[in-house]
Protein backbone atom coordinates (compact mmCIF):
# COMPACT_ATOMS: atom_id res chain seq x y z
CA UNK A 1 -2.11 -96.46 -43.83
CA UNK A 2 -1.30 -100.29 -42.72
CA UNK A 3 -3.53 -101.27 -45.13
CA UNK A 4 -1.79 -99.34 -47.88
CA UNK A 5 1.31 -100.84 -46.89
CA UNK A 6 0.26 -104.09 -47.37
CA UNK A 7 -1.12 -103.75 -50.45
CA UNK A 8 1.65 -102.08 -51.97
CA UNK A 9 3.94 -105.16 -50.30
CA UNK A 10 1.93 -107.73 -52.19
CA UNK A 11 1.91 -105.47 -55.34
CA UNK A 12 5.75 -105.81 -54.78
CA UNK A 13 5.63 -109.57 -54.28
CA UNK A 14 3.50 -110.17 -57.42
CA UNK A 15 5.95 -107.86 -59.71
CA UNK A 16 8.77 -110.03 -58.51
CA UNK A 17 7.01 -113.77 -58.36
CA UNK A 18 5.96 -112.16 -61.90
CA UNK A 19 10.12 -112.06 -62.99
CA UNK A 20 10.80 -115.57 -61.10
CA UNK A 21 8.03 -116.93 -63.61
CA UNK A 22 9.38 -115.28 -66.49
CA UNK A 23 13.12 -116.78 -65.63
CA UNK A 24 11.48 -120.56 -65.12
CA UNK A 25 9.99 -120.54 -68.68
CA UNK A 26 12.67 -118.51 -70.35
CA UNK A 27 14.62 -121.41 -71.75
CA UNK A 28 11.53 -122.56 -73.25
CA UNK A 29 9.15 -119.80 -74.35
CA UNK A 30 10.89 -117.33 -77.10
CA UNK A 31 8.80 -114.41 -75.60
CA UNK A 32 10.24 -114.69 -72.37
CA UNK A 33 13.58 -115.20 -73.37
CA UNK A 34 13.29 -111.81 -75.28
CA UNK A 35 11.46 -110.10 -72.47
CA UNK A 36 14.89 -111.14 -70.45
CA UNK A 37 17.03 -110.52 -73.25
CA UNK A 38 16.01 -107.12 -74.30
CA UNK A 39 16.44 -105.84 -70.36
CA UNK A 40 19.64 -106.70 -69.85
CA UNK A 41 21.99 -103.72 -68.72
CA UNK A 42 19.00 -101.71 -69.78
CA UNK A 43 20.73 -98.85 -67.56
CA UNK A 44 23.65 -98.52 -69.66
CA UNK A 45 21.61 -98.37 -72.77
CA UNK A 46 19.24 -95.77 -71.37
CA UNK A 47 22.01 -93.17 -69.84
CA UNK A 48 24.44 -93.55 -72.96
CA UNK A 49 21.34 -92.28 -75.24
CA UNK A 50 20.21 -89.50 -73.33
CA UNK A 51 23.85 -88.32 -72.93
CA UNK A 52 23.91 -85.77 -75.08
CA UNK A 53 20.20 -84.93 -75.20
CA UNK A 54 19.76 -81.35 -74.15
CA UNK A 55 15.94 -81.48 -74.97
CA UNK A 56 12.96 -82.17 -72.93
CA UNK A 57 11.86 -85.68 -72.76
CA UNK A 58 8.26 -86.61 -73.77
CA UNK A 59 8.13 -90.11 -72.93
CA UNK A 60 5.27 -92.44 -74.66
CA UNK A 61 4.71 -96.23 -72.66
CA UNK A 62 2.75 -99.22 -74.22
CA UNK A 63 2.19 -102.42 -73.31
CA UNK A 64 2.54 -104.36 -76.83
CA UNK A 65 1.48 -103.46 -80.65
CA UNK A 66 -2.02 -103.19 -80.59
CA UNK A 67 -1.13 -100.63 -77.35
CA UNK A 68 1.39 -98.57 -80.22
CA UNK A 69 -0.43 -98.81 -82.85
CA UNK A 70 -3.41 -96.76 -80.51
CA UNK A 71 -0.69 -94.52 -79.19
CA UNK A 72 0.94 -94.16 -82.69
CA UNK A 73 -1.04 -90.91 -84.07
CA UNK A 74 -0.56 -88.75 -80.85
CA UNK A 75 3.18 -89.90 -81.13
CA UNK A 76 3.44 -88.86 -84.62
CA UNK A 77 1.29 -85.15 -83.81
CA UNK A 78 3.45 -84.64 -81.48
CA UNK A 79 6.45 -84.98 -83.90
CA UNK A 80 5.19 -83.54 -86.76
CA UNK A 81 3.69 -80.15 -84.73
CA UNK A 82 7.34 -80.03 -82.46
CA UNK A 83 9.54 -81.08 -85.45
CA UNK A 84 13.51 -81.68 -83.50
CA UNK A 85 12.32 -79.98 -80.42
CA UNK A 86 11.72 -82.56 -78.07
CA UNK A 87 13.51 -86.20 -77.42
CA UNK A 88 10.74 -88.62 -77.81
CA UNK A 89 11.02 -91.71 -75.74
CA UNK A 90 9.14 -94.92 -76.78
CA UNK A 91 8.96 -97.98 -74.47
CA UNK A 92 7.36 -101.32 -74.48
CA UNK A 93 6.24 -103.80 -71.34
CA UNK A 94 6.24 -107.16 -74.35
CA UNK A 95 8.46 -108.60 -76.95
CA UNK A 96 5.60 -108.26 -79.51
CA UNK A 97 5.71 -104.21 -79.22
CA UNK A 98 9.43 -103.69 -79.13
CA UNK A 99 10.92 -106.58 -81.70
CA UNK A 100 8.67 -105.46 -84.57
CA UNK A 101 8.76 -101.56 -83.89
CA UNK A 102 12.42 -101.08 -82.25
CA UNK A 103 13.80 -99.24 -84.91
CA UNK A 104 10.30 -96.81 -85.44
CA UNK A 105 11.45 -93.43 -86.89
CA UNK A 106 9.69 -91.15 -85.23
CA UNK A 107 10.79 -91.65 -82.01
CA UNK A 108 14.69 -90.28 -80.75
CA UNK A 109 14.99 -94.07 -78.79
CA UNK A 110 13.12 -97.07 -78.45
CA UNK A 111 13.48 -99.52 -75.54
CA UNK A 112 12.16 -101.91 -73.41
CA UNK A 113 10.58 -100.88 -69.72
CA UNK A 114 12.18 -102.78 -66.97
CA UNK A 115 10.55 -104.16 -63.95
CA UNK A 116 8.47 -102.19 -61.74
CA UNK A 117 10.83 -102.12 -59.00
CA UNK A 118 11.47 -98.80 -56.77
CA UNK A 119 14.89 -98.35 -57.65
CA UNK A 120 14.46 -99.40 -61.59
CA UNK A 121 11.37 -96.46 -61.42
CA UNK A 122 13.97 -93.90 -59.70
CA UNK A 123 16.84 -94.81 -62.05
CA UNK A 124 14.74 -94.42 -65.09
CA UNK A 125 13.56 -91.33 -63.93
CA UNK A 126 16.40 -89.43 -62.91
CA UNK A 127 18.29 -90.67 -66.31
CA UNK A 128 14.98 -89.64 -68.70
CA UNK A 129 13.67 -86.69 -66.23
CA UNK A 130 10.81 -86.49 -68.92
CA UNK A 131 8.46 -83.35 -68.92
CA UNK A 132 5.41 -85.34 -70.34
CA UNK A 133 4.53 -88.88 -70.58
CA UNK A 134 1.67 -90.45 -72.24
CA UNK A 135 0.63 -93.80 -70.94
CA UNK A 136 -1.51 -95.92 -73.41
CA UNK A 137 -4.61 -97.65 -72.23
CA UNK A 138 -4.02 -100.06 -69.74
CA UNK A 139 -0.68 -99.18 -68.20
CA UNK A 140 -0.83 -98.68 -64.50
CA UNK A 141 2.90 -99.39 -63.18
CA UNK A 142 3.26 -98.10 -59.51
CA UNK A 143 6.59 -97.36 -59.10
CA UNK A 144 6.88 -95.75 -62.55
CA UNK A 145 3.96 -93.47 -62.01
CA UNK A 146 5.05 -92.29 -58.43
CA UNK A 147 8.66 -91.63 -59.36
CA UNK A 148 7.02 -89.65 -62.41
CA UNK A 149 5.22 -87.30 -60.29
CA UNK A 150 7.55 -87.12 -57.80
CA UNK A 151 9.59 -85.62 -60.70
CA UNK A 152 6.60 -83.25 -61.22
CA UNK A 153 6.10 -85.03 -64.91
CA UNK A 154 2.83 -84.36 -66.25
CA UNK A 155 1.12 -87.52 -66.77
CA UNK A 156 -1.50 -88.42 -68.79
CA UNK A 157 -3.25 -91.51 -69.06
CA UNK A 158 -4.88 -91.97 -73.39
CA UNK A 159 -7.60 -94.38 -74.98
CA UNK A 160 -8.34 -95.69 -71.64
CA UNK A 161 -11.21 -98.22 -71.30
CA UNK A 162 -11.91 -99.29 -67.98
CA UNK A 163 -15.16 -102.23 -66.46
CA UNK A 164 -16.99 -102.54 -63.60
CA UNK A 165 -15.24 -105.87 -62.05
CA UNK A 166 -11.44 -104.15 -62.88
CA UNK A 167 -9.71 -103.72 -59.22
CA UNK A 168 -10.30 -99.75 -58.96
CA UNK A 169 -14.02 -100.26 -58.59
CA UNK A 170 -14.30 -102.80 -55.44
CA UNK A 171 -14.29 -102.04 -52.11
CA UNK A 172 -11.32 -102.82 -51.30
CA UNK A 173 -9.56 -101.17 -54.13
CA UNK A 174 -9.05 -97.94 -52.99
CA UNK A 175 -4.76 -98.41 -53.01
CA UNK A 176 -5.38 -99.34 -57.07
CA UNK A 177 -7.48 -95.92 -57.03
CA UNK A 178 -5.05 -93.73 -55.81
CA UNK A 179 -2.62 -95.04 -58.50
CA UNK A 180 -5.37 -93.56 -60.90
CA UNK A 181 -4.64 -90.10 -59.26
CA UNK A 182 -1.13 -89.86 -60.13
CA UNK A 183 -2.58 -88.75 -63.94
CA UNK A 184 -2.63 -85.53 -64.45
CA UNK A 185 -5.35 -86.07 -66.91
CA UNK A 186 -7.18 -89.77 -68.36
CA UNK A 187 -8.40 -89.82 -71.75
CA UNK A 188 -11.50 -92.51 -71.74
CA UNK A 189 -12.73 -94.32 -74.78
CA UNK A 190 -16.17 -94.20 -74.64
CA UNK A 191 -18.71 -92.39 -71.81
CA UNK A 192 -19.43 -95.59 -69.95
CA UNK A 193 -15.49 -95.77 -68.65
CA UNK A 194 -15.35 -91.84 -67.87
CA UNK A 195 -18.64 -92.33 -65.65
CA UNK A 196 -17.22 -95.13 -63.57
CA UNK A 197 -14.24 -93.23 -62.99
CA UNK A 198 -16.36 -90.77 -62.18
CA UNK A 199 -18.16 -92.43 -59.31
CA UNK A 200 -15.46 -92.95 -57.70
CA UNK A 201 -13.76 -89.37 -57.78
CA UNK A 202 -11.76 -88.88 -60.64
CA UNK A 203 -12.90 -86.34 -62.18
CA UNK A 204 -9.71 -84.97 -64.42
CA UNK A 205 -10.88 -87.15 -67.14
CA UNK A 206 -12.33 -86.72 -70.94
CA UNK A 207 -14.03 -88.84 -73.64
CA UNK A 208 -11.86 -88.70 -76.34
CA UNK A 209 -12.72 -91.55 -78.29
CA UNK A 210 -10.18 -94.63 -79.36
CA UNK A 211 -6.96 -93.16 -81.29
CA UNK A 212 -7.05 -96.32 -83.48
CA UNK A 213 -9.51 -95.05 -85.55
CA UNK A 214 -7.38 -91.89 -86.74
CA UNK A 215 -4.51 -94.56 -86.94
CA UNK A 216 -6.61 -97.33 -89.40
CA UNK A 217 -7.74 -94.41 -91.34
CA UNK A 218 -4.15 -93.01 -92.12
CA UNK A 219 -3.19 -96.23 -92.64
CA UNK A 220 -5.99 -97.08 -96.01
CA UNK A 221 -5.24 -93.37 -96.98
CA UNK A 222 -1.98 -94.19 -97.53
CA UNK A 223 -2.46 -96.47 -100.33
CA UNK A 224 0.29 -99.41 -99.67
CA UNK A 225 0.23 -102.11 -101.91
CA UNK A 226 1.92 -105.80 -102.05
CA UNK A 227 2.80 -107.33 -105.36
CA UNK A 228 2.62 -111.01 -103.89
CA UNK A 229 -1.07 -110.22 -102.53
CA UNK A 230 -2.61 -108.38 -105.67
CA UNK A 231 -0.80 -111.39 -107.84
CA UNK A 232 -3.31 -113.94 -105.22
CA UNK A 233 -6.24 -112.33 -105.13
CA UNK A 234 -6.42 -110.93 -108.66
CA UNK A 235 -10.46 -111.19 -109.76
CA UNK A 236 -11.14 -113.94 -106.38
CA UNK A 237 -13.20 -113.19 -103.43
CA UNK A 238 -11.05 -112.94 -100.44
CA UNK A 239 -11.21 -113.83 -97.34
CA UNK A 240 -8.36 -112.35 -95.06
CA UNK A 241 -8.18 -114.18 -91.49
CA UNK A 242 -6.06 -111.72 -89.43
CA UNK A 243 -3.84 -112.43 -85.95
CA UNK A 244 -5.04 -115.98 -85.63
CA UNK A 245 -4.69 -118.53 -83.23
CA UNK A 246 -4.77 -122.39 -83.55
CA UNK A 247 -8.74 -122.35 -82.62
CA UNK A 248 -9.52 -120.03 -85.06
CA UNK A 249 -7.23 -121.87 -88.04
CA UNK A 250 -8.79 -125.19 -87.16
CA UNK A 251 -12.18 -123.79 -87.80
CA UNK A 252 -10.77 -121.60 -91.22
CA UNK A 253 -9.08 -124.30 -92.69
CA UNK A 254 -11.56 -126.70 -92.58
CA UNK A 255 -14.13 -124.40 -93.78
CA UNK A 256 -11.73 -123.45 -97.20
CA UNK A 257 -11.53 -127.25 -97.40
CA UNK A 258 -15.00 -127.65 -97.57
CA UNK A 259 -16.70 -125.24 -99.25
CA UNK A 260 -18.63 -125.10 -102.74
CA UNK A 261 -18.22 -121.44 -103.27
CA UNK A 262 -15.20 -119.81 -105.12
CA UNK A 263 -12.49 -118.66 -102.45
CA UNK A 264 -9.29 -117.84 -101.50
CA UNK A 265 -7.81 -116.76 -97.94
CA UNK A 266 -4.70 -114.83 -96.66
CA UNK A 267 -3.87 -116.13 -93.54
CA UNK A 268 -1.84 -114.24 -91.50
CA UNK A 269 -1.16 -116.11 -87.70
CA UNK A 270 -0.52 -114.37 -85.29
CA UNK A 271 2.75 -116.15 -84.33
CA UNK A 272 4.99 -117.13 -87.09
CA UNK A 273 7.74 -119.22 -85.10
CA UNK A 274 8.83 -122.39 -87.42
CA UNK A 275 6.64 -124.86 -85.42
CA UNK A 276 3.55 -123.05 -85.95
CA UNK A 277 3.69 -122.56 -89.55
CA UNK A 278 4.92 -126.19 -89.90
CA UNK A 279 1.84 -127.12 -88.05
CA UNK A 280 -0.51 -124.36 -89.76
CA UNK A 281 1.07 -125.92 -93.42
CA UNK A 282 0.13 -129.62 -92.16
CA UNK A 283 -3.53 -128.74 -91.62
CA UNK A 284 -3.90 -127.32 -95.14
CA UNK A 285 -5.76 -129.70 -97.34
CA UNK A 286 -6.04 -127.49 -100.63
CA UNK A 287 -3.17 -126.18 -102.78
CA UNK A 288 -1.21 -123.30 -100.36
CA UNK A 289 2.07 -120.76 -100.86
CA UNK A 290 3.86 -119.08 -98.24
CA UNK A 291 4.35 -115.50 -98.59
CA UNK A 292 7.81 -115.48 -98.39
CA UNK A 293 8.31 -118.15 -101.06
CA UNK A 294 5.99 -115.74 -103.95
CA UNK A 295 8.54 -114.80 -105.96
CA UNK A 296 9.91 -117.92 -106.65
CA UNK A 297 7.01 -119.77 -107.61
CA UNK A 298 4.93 -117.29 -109.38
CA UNK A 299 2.59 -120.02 -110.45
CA UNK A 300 1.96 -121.78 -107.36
CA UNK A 301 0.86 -118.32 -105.86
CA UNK A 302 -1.81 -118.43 -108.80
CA UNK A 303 -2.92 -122.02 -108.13
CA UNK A 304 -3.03 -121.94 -104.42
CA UNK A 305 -6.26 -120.85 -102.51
CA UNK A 306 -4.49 -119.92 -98.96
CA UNK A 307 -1.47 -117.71 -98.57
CA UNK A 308 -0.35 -118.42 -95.55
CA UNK A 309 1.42 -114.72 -94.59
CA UNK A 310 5.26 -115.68 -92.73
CA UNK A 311 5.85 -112.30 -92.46
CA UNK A 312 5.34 -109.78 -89.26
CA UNK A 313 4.40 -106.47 -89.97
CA UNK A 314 1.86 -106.84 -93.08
CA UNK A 315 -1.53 -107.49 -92.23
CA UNK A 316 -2.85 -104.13 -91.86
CA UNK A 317 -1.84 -103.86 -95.66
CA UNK A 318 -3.51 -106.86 -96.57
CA UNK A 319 -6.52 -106.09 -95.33
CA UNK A 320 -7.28 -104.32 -98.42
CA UNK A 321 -6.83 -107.38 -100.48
CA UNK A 322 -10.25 -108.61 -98.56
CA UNK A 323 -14.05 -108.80 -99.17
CA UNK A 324 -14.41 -110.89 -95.82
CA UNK A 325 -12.41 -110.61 -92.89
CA UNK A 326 -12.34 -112.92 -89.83
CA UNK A 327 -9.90 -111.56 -86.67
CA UNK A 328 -8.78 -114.02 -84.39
CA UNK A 329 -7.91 -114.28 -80.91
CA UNK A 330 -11.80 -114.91 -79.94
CA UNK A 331 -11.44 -118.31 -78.85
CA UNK A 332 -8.69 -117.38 -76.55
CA UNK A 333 -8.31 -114.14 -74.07
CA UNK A 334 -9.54 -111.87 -76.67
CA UNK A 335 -9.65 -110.60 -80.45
CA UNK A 336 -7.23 -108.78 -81.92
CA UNK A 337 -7.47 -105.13 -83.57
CA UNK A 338 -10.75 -105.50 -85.87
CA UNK A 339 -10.44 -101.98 -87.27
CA UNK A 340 -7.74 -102.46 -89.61
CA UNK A 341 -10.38 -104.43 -91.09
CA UNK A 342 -13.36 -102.36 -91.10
CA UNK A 343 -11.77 -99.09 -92.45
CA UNK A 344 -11.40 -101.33 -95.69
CA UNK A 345 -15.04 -102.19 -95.84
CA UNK A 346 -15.72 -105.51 -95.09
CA UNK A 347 -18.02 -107.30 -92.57
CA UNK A 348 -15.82 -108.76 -90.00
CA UNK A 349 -16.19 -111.63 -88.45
CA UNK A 350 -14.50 -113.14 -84.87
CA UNK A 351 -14.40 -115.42 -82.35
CA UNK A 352 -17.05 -115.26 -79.04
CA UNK A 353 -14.59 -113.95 -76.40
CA UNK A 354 -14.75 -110.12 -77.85
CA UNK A 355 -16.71 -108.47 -75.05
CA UNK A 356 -13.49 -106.43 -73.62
CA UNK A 357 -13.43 -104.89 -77.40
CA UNK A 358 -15.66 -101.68 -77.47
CA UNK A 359 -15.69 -101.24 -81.09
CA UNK A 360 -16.49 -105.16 -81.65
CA UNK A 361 -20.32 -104.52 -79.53
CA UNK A 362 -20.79 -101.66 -81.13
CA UNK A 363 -19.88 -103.20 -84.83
CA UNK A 364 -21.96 -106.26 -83.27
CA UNK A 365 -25.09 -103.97 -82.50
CA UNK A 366 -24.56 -102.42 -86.24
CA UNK A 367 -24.78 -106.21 -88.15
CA UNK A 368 -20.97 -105.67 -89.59
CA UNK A 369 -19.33 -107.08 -86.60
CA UNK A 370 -20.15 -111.32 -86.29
CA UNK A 371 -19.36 -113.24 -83.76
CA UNK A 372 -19.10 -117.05 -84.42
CA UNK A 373 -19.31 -119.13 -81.58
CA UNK A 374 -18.44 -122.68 -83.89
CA UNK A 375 -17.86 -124.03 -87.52
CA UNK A 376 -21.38 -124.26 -87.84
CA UNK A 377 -22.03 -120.73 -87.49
CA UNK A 378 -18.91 -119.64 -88.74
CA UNK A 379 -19.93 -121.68 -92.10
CA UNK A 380 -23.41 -120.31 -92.11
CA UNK A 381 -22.03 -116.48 -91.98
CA UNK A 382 -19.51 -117.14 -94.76
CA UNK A 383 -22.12 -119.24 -96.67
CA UNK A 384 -24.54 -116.04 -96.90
CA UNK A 385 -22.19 -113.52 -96.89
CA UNK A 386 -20.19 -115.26 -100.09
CA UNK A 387 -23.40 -116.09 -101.81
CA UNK A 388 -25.31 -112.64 -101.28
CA UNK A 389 -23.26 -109.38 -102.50
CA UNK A 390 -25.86 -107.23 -101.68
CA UNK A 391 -25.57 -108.18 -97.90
CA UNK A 392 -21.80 -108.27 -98.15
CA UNK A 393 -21.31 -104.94 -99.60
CA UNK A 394 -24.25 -103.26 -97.43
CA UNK A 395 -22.83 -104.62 -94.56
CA UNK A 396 -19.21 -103.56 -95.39
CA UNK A 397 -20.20 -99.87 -96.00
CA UNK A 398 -21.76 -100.08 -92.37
CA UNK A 399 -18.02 -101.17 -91.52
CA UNK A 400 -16.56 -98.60 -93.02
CA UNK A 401 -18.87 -95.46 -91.79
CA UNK A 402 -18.34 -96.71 -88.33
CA UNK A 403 -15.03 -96.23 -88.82
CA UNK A 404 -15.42 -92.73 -90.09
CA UNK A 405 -17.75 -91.17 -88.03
CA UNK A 406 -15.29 -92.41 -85.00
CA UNK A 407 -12.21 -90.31 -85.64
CA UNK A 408 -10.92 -87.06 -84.28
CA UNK A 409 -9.49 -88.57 -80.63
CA UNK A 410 -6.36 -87.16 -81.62
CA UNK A 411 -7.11 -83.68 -82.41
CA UNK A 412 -9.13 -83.87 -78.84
CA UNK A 413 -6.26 -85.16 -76.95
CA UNK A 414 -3.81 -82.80 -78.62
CA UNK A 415 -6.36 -80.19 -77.51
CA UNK A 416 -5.77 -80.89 -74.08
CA UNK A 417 -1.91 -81.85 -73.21
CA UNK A 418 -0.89 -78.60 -75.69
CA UNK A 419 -0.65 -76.29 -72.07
CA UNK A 420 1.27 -79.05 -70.46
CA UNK A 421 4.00 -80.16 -73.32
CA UNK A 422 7.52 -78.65 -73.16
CA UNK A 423 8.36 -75.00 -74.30
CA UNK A 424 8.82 -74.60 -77.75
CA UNK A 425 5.86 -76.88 -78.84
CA UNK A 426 3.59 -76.03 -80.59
CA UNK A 427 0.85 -77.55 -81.82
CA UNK A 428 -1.32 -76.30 -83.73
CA UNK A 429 -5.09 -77.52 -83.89
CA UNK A 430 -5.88 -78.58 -87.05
């Protein structure tokens, strides 16, 4: 028990040295200002929009975006099985989930999650008292969780992946296991995840498979189009660089400086603040647009061979646009969402850091997932992939069956949590 208490203590200590870090950088770091920003008398906001709400409470937590967007088609069952039934409650740990989907329809209130603090947790609880909440992959907040069950709220824990050297599976993690317990049930990605947790003793789990894939297919069955995009790429082969960072742009823009074959790129960074695109535009050496300047130069969008995308929310869309896709974030702590990509039927290409991303080994393993560990590789995969359309389209249909043979983790997780959703749901298994 002491050495419970002592864990949870320095748990307590990191949450707060955690705050005192994001108040140092605030007044320089946007992110952290809005992290700050958006909690402010988060209370207030919270209580005056479950006033009125006579409705049970299914409340849905994600980290970020790529977190939502996995989350997104359980959210959206949920809804369209319970129609006005139930008050759903969306909330977000980072400025980069909440800014761009604060005003999503679907749910009755969106808001930020405030600090894992003991009284924040029994505040938030005792104002939402939800009957179900659905934590999305890699959420594991202490005080949350135990004021949650304390308030007998089923829990459930969806499109977990979990590794050997995360904190649960050492010897001396046995306070970060117990915080696994508090789920009522954990939805695993793949078998390898649901085995370790199995070793250890949690056996109230399932393989459901990664949401996302439901979510990317929804998304290219819905047929979106953008003018500005189809206007650029009309009858070019297109290259569309995703969520990229500087490492990844240095190597892109040097290789659409370069290159002999006939190409264009969208480029779509990953942060769009006025220094980075200044910086982005600087390192262009062939004719560019930005997005948001299309319409006003309909010609230079024709002449230019980069659009450089200043515009959140898009990229998902654009994919479509694409023969080739590269997804950044590989030379950095990870890559970004490669199956917006793959659902469209292109090989993908990304950076070497993409080990934590299931779905990029297994893409890997099939030939349609590339990792490029320099420019010399990354020009040698573009060089064959450009100048062979046999191998580009083979490879892209093996991009695209991946993606459909992985689907149905919704159905399977509606399966389960139907017995343990409010009265007056119901969902039906289609």
């Amino acid at each position: 028990m002491l050495k419970f208490f002592l864990v949870r203590i320095l748990y307590q200590i990191s949450v707060w040295l955690y705050y005192a870090a994001i108040v140092v950088v605030s007044p320089f770091n946007h992110k952290a200002s809005l992290w700050l920003k958006g909690r402010r008398n988060w209370y207030t906001r919270l209580k005056n929009a479950l006033e009125n709400n006579r409705k049970p409470v299914v409340w849905i937590h994600c980290s970020s975006l790529g977190e939502f967007e996995q989350g997104r088609p359980v959210i959206e069952a949920i809804r369209r099985h319970s129609g006005d039934e139930v008050f759903i409650l969306l909330s977000f740990f980072s400025p980069s989930g909440y800014e761009i989907r604060k005003d999503y329809p679907v749910a009755d209130w969106v808001t930020y999650l405030p600090l894992d603090t003991p009284r924040n947790a029994k505040r938030w609880t005792d104002t939402v008292k939800p009957a179900t909440a659905l934590f999305i992959k890699y959420e594991f907040w202490f005080h949350f969780l135990q004021a949650a069950q304390h308030n007998e709220t089923s829990l459930f824990l969806v499109s977990a992946i979990f590794r050997p050297n995360q904190l649960f599976f050492k010897w001396y993690g046995s306070w970060y296991r117990n915080i696994l317990l508090k789920f009522r049930h954990i939805f695993t990605q793949d078998e390898h995840s649901a085995s370790l947790l199995n070793k250890i003793g949690i056996t109230n789990v399932s393989v459901s498979g990664d949401t996302r894939f439901d979510r990317v297919i929804q998304i290219a069955s819905e047929e979106k189009t953008l003018p500005e995009a189809s206007w650029f790429a009309n009858g070019h082969l297109v290259l569309v660089a995703g969520s990229t960072w500087e490492p990844d742009e240095t190597l892109l823009l040097r290789y659409i400086a370069e290159t002999k074959f006939p190409l264009k790129m969208i480029l779509v960074p990953h942060e769009i603040h006025p220094s980075r695109l200044t910086k982005i535009c600087q390192s262009i050496k062939v004719p560019y647009s930005l997005f948001s300047e299309c319409n006003e130069n309909a010609n230079a969008l024709k002449r230019a061979q980069v659009l450089v995308v200043d515009k959140m929310g898009l990229l998902s869309t654009l994919y479509r646009y694409g023969a080739i896709a590269y997804i950044g974030g590989g030379f950095g702590k990870g890559i970004h969402n490669i199956l917006e990509a793959a659902v469209y039927g292109m090989p993908v290409l990304f950076g070497p850091n993409y080990h934590k991303a299931l779905e990029a080994r297994q893409m890997k393993e099939l030939g349609c997932g590339i990792p490029i560990h320099s420019y010399n590789e990354l020009k040698e995969h573009m060089d064959q992939l450009i100048g062979n359309a046999r191998l580009r389209e083979n490879l892209g249909e093996v991009s695209a069956s991946y993606v459909r043979e992985n689907t149905g983790a919704t159905r399977t997780i509606l399966q389960h949590i139907t017995d343990f959703l409010p009265a007056g749901m119901a969902i039906t298994h289609t």
